[in-house]
PDB file of N, CA and C in Angstrom:
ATOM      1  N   UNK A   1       0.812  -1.180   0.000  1.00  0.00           N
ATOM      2  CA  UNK A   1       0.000   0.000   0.000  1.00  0.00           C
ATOM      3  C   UNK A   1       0.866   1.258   0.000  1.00  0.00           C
ATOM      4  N   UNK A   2       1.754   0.940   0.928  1.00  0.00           N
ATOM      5  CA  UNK A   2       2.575   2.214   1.071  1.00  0.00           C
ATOM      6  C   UNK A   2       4.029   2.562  -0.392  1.00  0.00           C
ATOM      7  N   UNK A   3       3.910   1.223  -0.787  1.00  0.00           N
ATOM      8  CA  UNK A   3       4.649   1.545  -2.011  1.00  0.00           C
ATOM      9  C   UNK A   3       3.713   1.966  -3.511  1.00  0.00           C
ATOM     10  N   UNK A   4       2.415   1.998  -3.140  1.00  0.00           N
ATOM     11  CA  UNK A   4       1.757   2.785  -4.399  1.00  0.00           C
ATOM     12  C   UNK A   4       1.493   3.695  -4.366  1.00  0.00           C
ATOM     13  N   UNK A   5       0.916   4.737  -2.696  1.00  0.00           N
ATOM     14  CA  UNK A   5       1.576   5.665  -2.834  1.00  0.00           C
ATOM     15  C   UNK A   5       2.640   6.666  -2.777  1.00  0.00           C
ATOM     16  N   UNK A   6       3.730   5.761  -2.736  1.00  0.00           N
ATOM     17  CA  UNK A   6       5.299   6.104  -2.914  1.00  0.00           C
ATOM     18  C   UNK A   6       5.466   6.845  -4.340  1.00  0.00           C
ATOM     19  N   UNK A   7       5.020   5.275  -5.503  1.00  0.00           N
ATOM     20  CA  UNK A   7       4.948   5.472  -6.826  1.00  0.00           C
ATOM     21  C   UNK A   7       4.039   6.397  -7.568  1.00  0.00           C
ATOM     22  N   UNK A   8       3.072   6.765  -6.972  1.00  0.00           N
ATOM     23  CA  UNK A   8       1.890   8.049  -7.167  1.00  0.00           C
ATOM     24  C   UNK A   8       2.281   9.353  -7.072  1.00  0.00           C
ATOM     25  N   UNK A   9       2.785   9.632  -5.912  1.00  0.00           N
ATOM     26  CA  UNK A   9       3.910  10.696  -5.635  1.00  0.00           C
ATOM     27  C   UNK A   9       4.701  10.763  -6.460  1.00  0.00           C
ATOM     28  N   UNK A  10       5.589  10.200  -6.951  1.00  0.00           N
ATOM     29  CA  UNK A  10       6.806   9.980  -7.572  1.00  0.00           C
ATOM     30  C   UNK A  10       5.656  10.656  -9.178  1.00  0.00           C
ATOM     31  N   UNK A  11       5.502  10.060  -9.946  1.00  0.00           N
ATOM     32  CA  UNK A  11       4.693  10.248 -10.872  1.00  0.00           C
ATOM     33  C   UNK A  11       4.235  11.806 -10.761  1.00  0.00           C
ATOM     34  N   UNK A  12       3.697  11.471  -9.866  1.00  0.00           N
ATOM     35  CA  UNK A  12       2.854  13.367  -9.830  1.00  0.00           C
ATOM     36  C   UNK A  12       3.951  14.333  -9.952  1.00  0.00           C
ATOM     37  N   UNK A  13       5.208  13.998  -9.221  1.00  0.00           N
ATOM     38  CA  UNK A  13       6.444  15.286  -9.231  1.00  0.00           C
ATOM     39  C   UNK A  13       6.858  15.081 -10.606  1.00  0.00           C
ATOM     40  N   UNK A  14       6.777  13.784 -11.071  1.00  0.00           N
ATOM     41  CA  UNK A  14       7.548  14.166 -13.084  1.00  0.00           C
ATOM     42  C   UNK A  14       6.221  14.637 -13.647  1.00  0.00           C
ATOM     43  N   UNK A  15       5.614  14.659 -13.437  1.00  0.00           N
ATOM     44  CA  UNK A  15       4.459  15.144 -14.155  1.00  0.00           C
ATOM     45  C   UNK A  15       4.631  16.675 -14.165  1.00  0.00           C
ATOM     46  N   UNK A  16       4.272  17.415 -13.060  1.00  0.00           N
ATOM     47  CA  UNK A  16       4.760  18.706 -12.396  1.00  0.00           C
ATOM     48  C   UNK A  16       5.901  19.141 -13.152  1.00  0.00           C
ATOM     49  N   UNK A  17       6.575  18.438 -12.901  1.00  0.00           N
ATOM     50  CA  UNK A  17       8.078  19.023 -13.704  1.00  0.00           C
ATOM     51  C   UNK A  17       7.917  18.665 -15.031  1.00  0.00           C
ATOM     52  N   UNK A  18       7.430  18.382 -15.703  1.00  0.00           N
ATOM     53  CA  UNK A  18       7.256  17.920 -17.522  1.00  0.00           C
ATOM     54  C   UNK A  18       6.215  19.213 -17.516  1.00  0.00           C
ATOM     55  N   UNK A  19       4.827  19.662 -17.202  1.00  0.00           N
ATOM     56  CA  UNK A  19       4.434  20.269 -17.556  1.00  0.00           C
ATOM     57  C   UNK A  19       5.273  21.453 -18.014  1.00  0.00           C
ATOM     58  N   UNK A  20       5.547  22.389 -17.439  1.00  0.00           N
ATOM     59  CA  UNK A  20       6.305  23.658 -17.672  1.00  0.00           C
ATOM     60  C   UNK A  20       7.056  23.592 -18.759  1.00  0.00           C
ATOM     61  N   UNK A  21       7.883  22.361 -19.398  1.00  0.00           N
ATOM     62  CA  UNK A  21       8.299  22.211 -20.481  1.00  0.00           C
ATOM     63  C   UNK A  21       7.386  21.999 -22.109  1.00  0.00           C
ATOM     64  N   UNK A  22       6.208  20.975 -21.510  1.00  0.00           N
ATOM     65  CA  UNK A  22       5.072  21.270 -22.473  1.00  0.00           C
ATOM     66  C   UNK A  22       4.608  21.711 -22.529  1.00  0.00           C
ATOM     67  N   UNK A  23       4.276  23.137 -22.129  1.00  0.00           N
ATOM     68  CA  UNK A  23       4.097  24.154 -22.354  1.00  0.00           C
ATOM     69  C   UNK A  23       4.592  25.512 -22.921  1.00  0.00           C
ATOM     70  N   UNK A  24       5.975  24.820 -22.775  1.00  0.00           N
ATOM     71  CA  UNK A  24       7.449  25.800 -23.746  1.00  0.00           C
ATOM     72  C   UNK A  24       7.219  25.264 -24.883  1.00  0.00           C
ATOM     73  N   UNK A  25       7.008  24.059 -25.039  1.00  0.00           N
ATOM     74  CA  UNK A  25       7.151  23.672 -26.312  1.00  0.00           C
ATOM     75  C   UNK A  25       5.670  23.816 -27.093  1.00  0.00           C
ATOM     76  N   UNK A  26       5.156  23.975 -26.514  1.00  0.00           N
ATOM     77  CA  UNK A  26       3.747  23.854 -26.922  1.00  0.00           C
ATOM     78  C   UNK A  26       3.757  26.138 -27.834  1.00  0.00           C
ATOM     79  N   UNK A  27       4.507  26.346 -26.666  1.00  0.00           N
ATOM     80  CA  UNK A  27       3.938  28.120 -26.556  1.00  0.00           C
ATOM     81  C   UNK A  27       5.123  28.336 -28.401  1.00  0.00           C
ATOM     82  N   UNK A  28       6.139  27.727 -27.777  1.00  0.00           N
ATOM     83  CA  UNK A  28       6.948  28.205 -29.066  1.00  0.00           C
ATOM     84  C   UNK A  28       6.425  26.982 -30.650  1.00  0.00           C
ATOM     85  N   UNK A  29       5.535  26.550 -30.338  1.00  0.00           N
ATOM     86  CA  UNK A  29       5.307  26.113 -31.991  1.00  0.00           C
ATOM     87  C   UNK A  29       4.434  26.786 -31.817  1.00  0.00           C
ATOM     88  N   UNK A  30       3.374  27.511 -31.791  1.00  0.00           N
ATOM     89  CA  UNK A  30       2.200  27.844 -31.442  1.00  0.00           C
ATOM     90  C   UNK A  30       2.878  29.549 -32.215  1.00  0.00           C
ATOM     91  N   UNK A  31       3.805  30.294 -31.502  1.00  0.00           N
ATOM     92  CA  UNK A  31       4.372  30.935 -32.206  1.00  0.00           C
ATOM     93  C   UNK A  31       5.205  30.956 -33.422  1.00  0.00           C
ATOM     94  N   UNK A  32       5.762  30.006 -33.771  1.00  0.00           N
ATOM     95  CA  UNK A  32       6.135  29.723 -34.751  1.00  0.00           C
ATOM     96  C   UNK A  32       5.475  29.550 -35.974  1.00  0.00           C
ATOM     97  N   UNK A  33       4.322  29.314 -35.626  1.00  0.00           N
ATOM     98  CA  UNK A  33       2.832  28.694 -37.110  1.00  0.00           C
ATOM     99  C   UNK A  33       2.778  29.911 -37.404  1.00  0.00           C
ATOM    100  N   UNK A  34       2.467  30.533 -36.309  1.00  0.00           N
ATOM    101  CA  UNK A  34       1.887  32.066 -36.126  1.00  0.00           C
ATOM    102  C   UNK A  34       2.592  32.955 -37.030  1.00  0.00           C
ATOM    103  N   UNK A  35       3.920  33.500 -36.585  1.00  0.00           N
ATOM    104  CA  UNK A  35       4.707  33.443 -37.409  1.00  0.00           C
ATOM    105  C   UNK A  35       5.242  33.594 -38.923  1.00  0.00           C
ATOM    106  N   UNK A  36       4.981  32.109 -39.090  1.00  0.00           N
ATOM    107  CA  UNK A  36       4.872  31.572 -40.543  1.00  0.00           C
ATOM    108  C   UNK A  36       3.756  31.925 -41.634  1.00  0.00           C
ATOM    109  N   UNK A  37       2.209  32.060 -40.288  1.00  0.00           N
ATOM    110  CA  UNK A  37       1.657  32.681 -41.209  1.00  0.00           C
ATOM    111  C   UNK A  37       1.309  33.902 -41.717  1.00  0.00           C
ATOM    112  N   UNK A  38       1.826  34.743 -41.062  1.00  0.00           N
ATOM    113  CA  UNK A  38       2.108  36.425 -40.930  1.00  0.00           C
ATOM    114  C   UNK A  38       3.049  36.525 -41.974  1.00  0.00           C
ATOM    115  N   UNK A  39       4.129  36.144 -41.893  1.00  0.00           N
ATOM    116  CA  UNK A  39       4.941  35.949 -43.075  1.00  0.00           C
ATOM    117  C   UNK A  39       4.909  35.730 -44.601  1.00  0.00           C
ATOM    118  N   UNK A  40       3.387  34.670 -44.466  1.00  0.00           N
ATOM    119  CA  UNK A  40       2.974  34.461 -45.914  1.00  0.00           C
ATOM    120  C   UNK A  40       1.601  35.496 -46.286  1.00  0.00           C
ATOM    121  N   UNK A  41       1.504  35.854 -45.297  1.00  0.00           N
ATOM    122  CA  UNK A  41       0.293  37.222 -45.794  1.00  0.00           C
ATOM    123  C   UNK A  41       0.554  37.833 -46.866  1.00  0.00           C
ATOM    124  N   UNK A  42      -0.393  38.457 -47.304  1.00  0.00           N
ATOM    125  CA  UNK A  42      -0.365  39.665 -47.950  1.00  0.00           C
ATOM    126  C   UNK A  42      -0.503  40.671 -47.685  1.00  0.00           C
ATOM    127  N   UNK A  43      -0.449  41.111 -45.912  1.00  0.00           N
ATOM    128  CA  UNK A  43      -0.492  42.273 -45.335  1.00  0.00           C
ATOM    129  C   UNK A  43       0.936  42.690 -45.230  1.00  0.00           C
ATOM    130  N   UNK A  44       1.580  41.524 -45.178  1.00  0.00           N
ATOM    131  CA  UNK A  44       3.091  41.364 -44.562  1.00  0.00           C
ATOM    132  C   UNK A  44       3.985  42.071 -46.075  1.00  0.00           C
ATOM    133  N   UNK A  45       3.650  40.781 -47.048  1.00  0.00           N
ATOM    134  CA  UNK A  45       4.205  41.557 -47.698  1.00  0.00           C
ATOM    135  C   UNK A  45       4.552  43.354 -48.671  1.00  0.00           C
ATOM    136  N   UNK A  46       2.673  43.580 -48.478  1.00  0.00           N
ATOM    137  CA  UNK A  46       2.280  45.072 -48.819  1.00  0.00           C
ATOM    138  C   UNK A  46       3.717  45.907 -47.936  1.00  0.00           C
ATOM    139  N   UNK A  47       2.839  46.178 -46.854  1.00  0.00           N
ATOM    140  CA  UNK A  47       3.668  46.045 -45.586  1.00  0.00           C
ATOM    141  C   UNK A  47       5.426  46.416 -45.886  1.00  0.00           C
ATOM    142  N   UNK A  48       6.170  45.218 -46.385  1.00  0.00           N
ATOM    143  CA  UNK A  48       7.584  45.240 -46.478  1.00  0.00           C
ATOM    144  C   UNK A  48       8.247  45.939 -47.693  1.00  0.00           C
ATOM    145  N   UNK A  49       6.933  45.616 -48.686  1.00  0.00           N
ATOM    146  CA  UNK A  49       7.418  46.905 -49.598  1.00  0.00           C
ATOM    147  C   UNK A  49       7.696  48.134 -49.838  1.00  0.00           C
ATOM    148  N   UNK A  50       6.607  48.140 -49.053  1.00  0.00           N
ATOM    149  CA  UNK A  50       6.310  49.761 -48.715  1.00  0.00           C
ATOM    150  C   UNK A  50       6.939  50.193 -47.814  1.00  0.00           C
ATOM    151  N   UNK A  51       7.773  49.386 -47.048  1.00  0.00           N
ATOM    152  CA  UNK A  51       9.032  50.325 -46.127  1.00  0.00           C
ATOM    153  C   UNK A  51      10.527  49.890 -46.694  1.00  0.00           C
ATOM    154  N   UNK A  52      10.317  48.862 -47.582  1.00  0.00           N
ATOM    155  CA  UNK A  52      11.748  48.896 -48.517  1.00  0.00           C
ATOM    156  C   UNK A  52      11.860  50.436 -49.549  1.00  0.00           C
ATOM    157  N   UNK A  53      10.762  50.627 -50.227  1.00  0.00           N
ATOM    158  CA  UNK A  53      10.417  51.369 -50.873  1.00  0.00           C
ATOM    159  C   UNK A  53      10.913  53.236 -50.504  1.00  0.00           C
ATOM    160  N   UNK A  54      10.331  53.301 -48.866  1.00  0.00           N
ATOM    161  CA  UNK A  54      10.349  54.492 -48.179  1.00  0.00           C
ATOM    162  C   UNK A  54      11.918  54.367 -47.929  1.00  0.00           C
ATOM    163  N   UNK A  55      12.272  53.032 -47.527  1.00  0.00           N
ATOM    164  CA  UNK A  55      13.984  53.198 -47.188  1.00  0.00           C
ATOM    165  C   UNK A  55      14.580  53.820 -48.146  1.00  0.00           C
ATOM    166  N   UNK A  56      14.637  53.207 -49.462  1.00  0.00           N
ATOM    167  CA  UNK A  56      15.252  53.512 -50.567  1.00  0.00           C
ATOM    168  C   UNK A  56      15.728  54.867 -50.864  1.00  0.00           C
ATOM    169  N   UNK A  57      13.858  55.632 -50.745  1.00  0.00           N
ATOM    170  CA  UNK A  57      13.728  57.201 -51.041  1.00  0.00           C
ATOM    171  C   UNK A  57      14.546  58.016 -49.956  1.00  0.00           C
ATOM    172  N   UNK A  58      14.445  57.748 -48.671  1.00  0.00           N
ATOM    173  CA  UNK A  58      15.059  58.217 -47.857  1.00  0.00           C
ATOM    174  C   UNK A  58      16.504  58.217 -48.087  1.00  0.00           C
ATOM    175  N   UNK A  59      17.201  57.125 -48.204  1.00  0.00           N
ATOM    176  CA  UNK A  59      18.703  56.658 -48.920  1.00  0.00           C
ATOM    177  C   UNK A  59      19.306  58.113 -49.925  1.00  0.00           C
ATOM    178  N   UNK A  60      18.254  57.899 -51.096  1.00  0.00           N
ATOM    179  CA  UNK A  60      18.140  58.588 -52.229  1.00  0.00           C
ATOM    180  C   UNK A  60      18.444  60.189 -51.968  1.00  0.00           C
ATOM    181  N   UNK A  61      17.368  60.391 -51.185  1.00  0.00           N
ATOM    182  CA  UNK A  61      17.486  61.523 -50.397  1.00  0.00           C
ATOM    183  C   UNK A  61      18.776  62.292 -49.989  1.00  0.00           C
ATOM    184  N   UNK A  62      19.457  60.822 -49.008  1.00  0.00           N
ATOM    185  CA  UNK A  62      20.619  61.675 -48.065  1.00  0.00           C
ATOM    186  C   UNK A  62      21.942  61.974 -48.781  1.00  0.00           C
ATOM    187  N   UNK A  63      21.911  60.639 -49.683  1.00  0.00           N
ATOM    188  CA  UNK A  63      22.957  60.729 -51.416  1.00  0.00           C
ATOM    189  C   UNK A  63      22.967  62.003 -51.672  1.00  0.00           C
ATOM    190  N   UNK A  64      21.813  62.653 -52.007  1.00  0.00           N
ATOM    191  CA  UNK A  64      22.030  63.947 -53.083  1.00  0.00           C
ATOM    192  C   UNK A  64      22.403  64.952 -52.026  1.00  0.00           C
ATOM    193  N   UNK A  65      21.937  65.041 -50.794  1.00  0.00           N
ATOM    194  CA  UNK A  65      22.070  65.833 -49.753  1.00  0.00           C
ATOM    195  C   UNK A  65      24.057  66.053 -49.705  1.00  0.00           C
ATOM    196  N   UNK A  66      24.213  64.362 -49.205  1.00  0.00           N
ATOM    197  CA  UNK A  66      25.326  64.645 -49.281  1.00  0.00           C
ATOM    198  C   UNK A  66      26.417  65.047 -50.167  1.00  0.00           C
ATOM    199  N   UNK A  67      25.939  64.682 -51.451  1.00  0.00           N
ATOM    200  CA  UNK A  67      26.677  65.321 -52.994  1.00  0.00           C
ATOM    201  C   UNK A  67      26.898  66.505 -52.702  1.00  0.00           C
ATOM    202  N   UNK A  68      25.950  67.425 -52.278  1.00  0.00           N
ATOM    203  CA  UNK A  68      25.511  68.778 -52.497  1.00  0.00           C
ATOM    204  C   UNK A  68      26.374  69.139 -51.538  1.00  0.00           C
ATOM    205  N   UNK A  69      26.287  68.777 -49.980  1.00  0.00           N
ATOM    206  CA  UNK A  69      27.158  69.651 -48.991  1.00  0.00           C
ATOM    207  C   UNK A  69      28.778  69.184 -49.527  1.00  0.00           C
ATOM    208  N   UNK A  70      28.831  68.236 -50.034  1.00  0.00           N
ATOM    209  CA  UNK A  70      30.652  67.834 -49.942  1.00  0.00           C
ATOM    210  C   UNK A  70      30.818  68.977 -51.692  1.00  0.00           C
ATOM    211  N   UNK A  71      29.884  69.146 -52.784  1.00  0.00           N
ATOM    212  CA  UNK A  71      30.665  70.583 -53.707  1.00  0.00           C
ATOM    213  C   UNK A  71      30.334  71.773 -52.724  1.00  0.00           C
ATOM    214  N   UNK A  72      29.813  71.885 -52.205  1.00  0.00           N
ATOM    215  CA  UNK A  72      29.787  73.281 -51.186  1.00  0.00           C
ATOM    216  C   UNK A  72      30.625  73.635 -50.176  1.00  0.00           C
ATOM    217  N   UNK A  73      31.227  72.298 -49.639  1.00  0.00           N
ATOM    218  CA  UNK A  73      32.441  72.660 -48.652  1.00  0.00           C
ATOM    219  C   UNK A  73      33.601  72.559 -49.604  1.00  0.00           C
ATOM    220  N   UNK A  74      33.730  71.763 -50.581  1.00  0.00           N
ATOM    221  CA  UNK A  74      34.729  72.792 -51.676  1.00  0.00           C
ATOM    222  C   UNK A  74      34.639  73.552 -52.475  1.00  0.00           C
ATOM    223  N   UNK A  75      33.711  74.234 -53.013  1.00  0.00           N
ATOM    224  CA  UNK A  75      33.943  75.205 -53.415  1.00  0.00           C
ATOM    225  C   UNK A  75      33.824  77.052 -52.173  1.00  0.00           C
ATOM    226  N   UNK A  76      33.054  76.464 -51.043  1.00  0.00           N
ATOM    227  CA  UNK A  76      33.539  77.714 -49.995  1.00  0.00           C
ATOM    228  C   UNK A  76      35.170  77.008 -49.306  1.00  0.00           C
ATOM    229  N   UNK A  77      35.704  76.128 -49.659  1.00  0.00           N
ATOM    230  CA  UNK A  77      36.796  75.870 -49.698  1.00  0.00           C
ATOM    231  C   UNK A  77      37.877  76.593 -50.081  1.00  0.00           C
ATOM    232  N   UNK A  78      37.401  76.594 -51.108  1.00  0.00           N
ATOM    233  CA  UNK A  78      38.588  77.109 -52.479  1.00  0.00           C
ATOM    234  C   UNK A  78      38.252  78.968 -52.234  1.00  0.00           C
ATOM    235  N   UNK A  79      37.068  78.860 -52.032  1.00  0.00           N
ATOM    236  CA  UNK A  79      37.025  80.631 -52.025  1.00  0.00           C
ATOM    237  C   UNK A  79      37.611  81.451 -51.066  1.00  0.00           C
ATOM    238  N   UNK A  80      37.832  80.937 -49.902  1.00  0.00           N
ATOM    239  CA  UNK A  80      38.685  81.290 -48.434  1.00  0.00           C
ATOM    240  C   UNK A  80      39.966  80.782 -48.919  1.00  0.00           C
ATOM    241  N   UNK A  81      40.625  80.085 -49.798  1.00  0.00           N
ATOM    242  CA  UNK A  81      41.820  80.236 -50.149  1.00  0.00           C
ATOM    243  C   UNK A  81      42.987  81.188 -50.897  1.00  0.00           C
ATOM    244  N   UNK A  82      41.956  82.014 -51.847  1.00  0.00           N
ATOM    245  CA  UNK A  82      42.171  82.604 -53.283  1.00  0.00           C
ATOM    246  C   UNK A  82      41.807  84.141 -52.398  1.00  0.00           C
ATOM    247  N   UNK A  83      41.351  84.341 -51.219  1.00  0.00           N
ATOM    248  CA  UNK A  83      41.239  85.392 -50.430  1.00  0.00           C
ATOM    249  C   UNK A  83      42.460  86.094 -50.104  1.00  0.00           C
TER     250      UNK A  83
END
């Protein structure tokens, strides 16, 4: 008698201790589908274009910006020289 509920006990603590893990594993596929299917949207991809897109312009942007200040610091370069 006293060795079944020895073995009952015993059982219940791996049990206890397995849960918390099936539940990691459970939480991270569960996120993972999730995930996967966000990924295959078509919100997702609208979405990624349209901030590849904005990156680009922005990029585009700082290019010409910077073209512009680097002939302007040489040519007010050259003009404080010839002074």
């Amino acid at each position: 008698m006293e060795l079944d509920k020895n073995k009952e006990s015993e059982k219940k603590k791996e049990n206890i201790q397995d849960k918390p893990e099936k539940w990691i594993d459970k939480a991270e596929k569960f996120i993972d589908d999730t995930a996967e299917k966000i990924h295959k949207s078509d919100t997702y991809r609208k979405a990624d274009k349209s901030v590849e897109k904005a990156t680009k312009n922005v990029f585009r942007k700082a290019g010409i910006l910077w073209g512009k200040s680097e002939s302007y610091l040489r040519n007010h370069g050259k003009k404080k020289d010839t002074k």
